[in-house]
C-alpha atoms as a PDB file:
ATOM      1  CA  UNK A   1       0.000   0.000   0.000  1.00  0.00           C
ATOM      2  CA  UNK A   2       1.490   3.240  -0.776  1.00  0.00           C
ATOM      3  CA  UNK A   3       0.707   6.961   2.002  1.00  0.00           C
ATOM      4  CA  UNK A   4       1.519  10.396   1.326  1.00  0.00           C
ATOM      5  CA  UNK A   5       3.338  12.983   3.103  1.00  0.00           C
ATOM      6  CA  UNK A   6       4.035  16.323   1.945  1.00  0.00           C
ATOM      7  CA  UNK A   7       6.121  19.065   3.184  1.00  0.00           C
ATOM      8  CA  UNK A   8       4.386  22.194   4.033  1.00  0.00           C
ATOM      9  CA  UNK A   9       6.330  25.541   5.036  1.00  0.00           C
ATOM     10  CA  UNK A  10       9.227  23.379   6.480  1.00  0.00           C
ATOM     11  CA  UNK A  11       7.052  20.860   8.509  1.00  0.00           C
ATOM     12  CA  UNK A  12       5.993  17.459   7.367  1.00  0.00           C
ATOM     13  CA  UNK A  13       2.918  16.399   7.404  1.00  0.00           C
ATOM     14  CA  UNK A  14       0.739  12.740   6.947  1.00  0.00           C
ATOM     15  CA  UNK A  15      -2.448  12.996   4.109  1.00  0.00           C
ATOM     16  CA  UNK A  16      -4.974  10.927   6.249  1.00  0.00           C
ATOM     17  CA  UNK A  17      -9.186  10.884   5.109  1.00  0.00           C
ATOM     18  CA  UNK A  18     -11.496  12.112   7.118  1.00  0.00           C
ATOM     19  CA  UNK A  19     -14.624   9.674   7.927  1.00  0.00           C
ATOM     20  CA  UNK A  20     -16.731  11.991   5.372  1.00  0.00           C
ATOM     21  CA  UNK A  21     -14.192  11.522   2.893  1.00  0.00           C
ATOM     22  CA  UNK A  22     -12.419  14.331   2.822  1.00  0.00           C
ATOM     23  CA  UNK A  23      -8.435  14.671   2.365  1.00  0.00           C
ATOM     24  CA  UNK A  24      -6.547  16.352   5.361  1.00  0.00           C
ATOM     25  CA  UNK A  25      -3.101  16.528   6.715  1.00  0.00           C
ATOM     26  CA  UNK A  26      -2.076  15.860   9.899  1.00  0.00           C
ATOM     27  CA  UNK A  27       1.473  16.783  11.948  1.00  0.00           C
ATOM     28  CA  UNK A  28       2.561  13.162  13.286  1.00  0.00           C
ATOM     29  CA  UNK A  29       4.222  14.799  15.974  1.00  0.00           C
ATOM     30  CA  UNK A  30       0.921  15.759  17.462  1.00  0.00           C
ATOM     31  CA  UNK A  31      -0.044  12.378  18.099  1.00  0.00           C
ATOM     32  CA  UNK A  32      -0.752  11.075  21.381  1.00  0.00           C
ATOM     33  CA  UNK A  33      -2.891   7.836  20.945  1.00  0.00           C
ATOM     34  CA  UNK A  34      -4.860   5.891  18.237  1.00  0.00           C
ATOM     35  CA  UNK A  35      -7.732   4.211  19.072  1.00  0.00           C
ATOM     36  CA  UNK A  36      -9.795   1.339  17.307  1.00  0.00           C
ATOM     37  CA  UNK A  37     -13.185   1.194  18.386  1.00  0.00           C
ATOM     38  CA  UNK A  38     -13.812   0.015  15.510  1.00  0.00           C
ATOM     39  CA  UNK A  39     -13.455   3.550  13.756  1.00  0.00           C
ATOM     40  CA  UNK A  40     -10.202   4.696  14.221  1.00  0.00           C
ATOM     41  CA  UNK A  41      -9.664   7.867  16.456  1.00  0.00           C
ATOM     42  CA  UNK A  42      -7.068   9.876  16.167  1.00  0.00           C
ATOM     43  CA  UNK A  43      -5.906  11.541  19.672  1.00  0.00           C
ATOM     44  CA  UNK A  44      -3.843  14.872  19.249  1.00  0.00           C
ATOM     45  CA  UNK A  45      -1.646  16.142  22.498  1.00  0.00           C
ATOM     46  CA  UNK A  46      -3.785  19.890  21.865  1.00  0.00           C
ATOM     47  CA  UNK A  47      -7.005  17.500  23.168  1.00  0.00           C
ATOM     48  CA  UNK A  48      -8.697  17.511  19.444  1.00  0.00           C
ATOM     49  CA  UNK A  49      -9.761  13.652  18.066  1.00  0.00           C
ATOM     50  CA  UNK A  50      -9.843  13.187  15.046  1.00  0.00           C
ATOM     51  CA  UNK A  51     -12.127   9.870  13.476  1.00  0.00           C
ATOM     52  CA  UNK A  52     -10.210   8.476  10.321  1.00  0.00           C
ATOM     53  CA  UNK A  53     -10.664   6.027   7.737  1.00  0.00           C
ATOM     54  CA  UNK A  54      -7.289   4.572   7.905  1.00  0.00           C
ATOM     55  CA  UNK A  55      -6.898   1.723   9.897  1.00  0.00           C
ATOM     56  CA  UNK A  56      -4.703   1.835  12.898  1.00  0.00           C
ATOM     57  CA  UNK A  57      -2.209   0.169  10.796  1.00  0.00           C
ATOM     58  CA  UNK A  58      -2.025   2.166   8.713  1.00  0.00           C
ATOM     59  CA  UNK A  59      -1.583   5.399  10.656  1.00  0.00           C
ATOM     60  CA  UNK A  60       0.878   4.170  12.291  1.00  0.00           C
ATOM     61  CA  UNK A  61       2.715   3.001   9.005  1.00  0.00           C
ATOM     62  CA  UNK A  62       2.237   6.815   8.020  1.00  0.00           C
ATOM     63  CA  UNK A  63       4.080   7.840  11.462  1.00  0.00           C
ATOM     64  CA  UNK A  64       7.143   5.243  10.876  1.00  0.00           C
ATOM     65  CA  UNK A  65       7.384   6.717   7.320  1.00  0.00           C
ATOM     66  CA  UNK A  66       7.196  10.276   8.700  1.00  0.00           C
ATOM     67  CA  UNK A  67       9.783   9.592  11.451  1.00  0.00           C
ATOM     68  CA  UNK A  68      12.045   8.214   8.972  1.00  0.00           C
ATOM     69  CA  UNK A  69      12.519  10.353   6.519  1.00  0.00           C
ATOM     70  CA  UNK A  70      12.936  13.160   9.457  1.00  0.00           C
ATOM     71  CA  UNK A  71      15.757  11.086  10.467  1.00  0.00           C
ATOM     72  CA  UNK A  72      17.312  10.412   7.046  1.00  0.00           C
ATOM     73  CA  UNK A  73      16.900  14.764   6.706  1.00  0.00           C
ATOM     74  CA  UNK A  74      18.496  14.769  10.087  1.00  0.00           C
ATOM     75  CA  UNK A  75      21.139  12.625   9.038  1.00  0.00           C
ATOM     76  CA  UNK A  76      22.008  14.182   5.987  1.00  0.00           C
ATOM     77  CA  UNK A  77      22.127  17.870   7.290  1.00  0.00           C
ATOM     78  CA  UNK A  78      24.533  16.765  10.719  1.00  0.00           C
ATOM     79  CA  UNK A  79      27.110  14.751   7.711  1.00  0.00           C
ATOM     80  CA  UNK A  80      26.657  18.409   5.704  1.00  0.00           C
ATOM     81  CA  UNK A  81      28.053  20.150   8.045  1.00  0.00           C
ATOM     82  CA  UNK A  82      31.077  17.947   9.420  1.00  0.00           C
END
């Protein structure tokens, strides 16, 4: 299965679907808890939930992606400058 992230004004972000459908993005690092009951709820650490279509899966796929490539851009910028 392939997820999205895009890059928006120097933060990266996860493309997640709302239960109605609709196409938002999310900041991983705002993340506190998933549930699955069975929808899955998204718990933020600013108190907002968020009900997805995603499975829990497959948000947290999204996350290990996100972290990732923050690492790899970590990475790369610490070697640029050594």
């Amino acid at each position: 299965m392939s997820y999205k992230s895009v890059t928006v004004l120097g933060e990266t972000m996860i493309e997640l679907t709302k239960i109605n459908g609709k196409k938002f993005y999310v900041n991983a690092d705002l993340m506190e808890f998933l549930e699955a009951t069975p929808d899955t709820i998204i718990s933020l650490t600013t108190g907002k939930k968020i009900i997805v279509k995603e499975n829990v899966e497959e948000v947290i796929e999204l996350v290990i992606q996100y972290k990732s490539k923050a690492l790899r851009n970590w990475e790369i910028l610490t070697n640029e400058r050594t």
